[in-house]
N, C-alpha and C. Protein backbone atom coordinates (compact mmCIF):
# COMPACT_ATOMS: atom_id res chain seq x y z
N UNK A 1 101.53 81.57 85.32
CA UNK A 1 101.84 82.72 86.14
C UNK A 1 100.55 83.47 86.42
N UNK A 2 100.29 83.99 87.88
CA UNK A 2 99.06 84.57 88.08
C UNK A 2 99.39 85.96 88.74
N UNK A 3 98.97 87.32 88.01
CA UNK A 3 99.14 88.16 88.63
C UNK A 3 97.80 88.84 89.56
N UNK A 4 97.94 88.82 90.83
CA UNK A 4 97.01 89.63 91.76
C UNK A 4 97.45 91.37 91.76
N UNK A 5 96.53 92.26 91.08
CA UNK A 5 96.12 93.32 90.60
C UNK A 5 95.68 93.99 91.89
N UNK A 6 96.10 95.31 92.19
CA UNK A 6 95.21 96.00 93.59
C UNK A 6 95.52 97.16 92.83
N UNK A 7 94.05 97.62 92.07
CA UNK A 7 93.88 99.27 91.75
C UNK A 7 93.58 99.94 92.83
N UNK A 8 94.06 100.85 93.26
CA UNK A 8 93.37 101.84 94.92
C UNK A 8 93.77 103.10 93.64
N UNK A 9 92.60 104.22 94.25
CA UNK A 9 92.24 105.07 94.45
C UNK A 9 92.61 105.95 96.21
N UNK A 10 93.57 106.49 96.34
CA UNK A 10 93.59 107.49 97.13
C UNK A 10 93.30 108.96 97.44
N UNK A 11 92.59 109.38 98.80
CA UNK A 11 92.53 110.22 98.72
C UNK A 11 93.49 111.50 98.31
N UNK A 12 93.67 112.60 97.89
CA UNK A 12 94.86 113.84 97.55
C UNK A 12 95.57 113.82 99.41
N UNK A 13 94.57 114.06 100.21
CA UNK A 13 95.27 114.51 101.48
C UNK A 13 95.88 113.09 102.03
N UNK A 14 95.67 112.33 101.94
CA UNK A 14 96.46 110.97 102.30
C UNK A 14 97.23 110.42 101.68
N UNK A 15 97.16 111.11 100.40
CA UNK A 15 98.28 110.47 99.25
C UNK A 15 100.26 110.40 99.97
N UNK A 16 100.69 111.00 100.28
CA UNK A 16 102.08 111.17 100.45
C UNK A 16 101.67 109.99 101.67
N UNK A 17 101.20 109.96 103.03
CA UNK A 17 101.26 109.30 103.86
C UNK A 17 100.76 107.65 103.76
N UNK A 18 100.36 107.39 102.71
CA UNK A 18 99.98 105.70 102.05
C UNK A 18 100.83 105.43 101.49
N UNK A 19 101.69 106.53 100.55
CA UNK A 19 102.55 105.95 99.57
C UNK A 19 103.62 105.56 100.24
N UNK A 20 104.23 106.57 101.33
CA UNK A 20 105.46 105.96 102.72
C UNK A 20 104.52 104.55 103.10
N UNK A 21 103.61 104.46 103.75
CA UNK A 21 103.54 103.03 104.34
C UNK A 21 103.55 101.65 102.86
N UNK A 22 102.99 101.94 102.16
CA UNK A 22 102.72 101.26 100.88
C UNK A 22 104.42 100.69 100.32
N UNK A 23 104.91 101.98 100.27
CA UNK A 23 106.28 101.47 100.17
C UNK A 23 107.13 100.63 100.94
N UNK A 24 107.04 101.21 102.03
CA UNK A 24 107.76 100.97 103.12
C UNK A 24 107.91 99.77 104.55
N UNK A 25 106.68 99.31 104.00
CA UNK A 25 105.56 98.50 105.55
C UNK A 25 104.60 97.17 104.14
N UNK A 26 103.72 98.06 103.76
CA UNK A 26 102.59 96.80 102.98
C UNK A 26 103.58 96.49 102.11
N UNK A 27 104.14 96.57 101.18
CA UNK A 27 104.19 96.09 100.17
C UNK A 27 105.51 95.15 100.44
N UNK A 28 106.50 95.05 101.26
CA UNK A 28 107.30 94.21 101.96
C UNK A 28 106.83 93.56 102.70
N UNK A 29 105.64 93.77 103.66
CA UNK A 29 104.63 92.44 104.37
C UNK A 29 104.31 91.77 103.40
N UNK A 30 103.96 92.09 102.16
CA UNK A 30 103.12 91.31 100.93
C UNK A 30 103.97 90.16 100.36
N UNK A 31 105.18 90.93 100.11
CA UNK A 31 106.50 89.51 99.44
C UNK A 31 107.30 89.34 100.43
N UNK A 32 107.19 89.55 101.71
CA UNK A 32 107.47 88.91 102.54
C UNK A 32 106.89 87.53 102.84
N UNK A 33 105.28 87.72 102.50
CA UNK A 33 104.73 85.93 102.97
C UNK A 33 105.76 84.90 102.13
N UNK A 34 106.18 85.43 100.92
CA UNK A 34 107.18 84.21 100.39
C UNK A 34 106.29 83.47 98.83
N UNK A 35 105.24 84.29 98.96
CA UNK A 35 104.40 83.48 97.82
C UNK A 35 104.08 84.79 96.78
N UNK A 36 105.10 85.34 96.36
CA UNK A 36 104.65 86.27 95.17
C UNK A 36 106.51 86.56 94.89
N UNK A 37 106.52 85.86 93.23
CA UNK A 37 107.92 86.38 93.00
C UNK A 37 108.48 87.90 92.83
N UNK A 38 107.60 88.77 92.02
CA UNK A 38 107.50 90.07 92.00
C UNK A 38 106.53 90.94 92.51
N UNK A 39 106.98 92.26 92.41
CA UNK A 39 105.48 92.79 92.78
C UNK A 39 106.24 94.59 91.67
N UNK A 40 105.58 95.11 91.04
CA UNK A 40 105.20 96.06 90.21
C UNK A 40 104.89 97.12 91.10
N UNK A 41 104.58 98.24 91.11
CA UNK A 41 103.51 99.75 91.48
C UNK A 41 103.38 100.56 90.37
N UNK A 42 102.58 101.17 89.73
CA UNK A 42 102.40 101.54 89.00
C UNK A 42 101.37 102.75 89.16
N UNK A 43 101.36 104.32 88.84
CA UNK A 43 100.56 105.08 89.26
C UNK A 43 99.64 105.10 88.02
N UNK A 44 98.69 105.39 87.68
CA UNK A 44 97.65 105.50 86.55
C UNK A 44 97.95 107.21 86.36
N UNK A 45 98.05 106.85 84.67
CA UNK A 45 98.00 108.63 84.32
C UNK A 45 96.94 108.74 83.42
N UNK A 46 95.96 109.22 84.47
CA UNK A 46 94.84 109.87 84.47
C UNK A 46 94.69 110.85 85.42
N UNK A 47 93.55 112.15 84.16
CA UNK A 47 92.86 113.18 85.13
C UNK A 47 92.03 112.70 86.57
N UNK A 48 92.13 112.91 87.72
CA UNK A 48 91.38 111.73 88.64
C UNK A 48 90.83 112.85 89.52
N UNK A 49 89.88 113.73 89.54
CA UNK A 49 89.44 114.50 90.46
C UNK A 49 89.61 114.45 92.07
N UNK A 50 89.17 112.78 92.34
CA UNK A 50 88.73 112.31 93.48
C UNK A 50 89.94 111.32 94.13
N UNK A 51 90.79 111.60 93.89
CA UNK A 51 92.46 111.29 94.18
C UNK A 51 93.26 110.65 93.35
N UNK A 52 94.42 110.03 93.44
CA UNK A 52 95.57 109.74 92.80
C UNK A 52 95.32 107.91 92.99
N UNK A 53 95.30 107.66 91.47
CA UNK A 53 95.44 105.76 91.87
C UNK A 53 96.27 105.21 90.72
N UNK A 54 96.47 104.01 91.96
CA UNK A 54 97.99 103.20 91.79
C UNK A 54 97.48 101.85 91.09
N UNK A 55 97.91 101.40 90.35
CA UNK A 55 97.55 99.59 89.73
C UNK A 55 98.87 98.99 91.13
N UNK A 56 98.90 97.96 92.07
CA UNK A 56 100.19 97.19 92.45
C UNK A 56 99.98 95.96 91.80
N UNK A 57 100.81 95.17 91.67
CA UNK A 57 101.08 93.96 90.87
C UNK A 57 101.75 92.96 91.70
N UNK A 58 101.10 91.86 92.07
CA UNK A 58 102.10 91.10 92.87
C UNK A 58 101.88 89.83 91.86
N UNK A 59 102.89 88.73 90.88
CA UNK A 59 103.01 88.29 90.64
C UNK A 59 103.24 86.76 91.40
N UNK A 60 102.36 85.69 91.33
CA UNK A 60 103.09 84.23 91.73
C UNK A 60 103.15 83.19 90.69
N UNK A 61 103.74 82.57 90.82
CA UNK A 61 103.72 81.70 90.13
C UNK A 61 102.75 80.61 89.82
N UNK A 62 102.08 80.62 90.24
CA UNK A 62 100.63 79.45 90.22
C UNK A 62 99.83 80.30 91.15
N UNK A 63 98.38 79.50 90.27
CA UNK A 63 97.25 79.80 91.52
C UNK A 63 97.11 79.30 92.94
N UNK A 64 98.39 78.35 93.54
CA UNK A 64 98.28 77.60 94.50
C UNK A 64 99.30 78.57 95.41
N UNK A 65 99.63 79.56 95.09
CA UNK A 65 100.73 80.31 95.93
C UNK A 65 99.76 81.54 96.29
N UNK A 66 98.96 82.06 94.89
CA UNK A 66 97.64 83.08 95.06
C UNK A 66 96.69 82.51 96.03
N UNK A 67 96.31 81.20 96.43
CA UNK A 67 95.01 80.42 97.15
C UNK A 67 95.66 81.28 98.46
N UNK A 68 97.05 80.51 98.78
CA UNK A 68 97.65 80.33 100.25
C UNK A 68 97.67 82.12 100.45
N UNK A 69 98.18 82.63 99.73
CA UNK A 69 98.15 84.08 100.42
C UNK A 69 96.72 84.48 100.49
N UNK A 70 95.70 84.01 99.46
CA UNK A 70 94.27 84.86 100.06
C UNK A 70 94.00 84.47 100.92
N UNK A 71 93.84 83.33 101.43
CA UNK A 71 93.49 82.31 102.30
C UNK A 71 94.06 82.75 103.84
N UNK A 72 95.65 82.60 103.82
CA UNK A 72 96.56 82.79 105.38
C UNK A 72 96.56 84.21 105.52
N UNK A 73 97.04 85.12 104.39
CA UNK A 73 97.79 86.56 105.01
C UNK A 73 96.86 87.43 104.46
N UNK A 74 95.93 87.57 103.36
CA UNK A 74 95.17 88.69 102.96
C UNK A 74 94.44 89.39 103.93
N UNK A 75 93.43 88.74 104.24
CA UNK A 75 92.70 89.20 105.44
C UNK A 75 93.61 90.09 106.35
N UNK A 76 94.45 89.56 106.53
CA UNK A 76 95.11 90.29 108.12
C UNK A 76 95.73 91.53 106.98
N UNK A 77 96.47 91.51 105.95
CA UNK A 77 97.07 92.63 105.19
C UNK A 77 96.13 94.00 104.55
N UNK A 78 94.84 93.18 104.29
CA UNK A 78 93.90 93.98 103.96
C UNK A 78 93.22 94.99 105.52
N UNK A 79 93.06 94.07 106.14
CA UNK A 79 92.82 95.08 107.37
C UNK A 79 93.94 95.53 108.13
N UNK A 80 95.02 95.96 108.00
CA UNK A 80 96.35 96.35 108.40
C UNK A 80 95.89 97.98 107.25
N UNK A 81 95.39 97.92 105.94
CA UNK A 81 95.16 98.88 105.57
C UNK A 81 94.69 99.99 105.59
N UNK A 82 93.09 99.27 105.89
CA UNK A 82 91.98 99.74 106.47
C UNK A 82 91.85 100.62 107.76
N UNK A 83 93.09 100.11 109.02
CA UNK A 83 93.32 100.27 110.24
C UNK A 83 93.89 101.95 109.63
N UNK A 84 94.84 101.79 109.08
CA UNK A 84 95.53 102.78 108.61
C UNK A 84 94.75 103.90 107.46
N UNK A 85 94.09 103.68 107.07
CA UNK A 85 93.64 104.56 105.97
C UNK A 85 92.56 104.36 105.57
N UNK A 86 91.59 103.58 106.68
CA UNK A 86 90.35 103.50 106.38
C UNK A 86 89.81 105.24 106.41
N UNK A 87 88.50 104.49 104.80
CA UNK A 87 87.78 105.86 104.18
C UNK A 87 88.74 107.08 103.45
N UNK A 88 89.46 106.55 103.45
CA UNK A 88 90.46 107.71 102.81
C UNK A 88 90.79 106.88 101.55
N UNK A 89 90.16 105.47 101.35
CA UNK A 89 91.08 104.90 99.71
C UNK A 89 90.02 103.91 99.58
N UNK A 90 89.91 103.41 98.36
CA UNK A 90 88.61 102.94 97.50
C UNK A 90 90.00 101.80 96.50
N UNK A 91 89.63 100.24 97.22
CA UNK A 91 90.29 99.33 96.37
C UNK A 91 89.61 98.41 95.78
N UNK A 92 89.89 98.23 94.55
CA UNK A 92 89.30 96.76 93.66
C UNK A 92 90.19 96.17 93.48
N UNK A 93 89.80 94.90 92.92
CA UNK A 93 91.25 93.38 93.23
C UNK A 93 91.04 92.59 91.91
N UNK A 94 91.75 92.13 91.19
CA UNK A 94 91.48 91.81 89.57
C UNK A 94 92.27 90.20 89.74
N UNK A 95 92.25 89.25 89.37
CA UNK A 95 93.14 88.51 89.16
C UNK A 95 93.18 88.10 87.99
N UNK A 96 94.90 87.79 87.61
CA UNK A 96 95.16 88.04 86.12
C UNK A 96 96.14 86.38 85.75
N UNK A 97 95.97 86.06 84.78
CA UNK A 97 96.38 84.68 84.30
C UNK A 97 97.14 84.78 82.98
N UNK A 98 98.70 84.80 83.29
CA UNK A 98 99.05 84.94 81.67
C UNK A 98 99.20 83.64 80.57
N UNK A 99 98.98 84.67 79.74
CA UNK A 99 98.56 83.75 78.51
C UNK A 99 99.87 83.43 77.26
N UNK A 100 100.65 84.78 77.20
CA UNK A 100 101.39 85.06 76.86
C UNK A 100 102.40 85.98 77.00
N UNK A 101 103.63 85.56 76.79
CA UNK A 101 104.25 87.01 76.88
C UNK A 101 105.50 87.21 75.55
N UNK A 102 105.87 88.50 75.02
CA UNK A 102 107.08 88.40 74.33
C UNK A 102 108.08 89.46 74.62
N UNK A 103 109.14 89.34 75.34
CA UNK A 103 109.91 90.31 75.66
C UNK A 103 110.58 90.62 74.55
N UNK A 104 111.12 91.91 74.33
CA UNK A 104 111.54 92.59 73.14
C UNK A 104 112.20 93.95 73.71
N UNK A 105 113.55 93.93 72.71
CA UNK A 105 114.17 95.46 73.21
C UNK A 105 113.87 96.56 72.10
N UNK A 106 113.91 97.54 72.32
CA UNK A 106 113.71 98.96 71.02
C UNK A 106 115.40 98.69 70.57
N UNK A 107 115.10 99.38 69.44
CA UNK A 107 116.30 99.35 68.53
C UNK A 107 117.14 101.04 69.48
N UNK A 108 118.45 100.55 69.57
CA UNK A 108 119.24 101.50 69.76
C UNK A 108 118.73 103.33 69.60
N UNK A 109 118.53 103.33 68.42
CA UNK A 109 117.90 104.73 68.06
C UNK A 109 116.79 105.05 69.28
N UNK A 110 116.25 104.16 69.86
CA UNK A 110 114.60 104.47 70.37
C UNK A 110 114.75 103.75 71.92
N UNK A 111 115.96 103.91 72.53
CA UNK A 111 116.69 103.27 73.86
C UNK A 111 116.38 104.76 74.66
């Protein structure tokens, strides 16, 4: 399983108007291509002077589903962003390979 990581950094004054398209537009173009089983959002809680940032998580199943989306749809999704909110947001891109996982529930008391 390979997860593709997009930390952004947004600006404060663009924040509400990325998070509607992000929600609403990118992040359904994204698992729309058909090659990411999940996808995560996650806001970072941290003090952040210089705006509000999000970890997104798009999960595929192999690196051969991650190739085809960097390869066919990134480009065009990444500048679909840019078009929209260029200079207003600061993104880095991580790719992640799991190694393990153990799902586990809290005991009743701690639900």
């Amino acid at each position: 399983m390979i997860v593709y990581n997009v930390t952004v950094n947004v600006d404060f004054d663009a924040h509400d108007a990325w998070l509607r398209w992000m929600q609403d537009i990118h992040i359904p173009d994204v698992m729309a291509t058909g090659l990411f089983v999940e996808q995560r959002m996650f806001r970072v809680l941290a003090d952040d002077e210089g705006g509000i940032t999000y970890a997104i998580q798009y999960t595929a199943p192999d690196m051969a589903h991650f190739e085809r989306y960097r390869d066919e749809h990134g480009p065009r999704l990444q500048a679909d962003a840019h078009a929209q909110f260029g200079g207003r947001f600061a993104a880095f891109r991580t790719l992640l390979e799991l190694v393990e996982s153990t799902p586990t529930s809290l005991p009743k008391d701690h639900a």
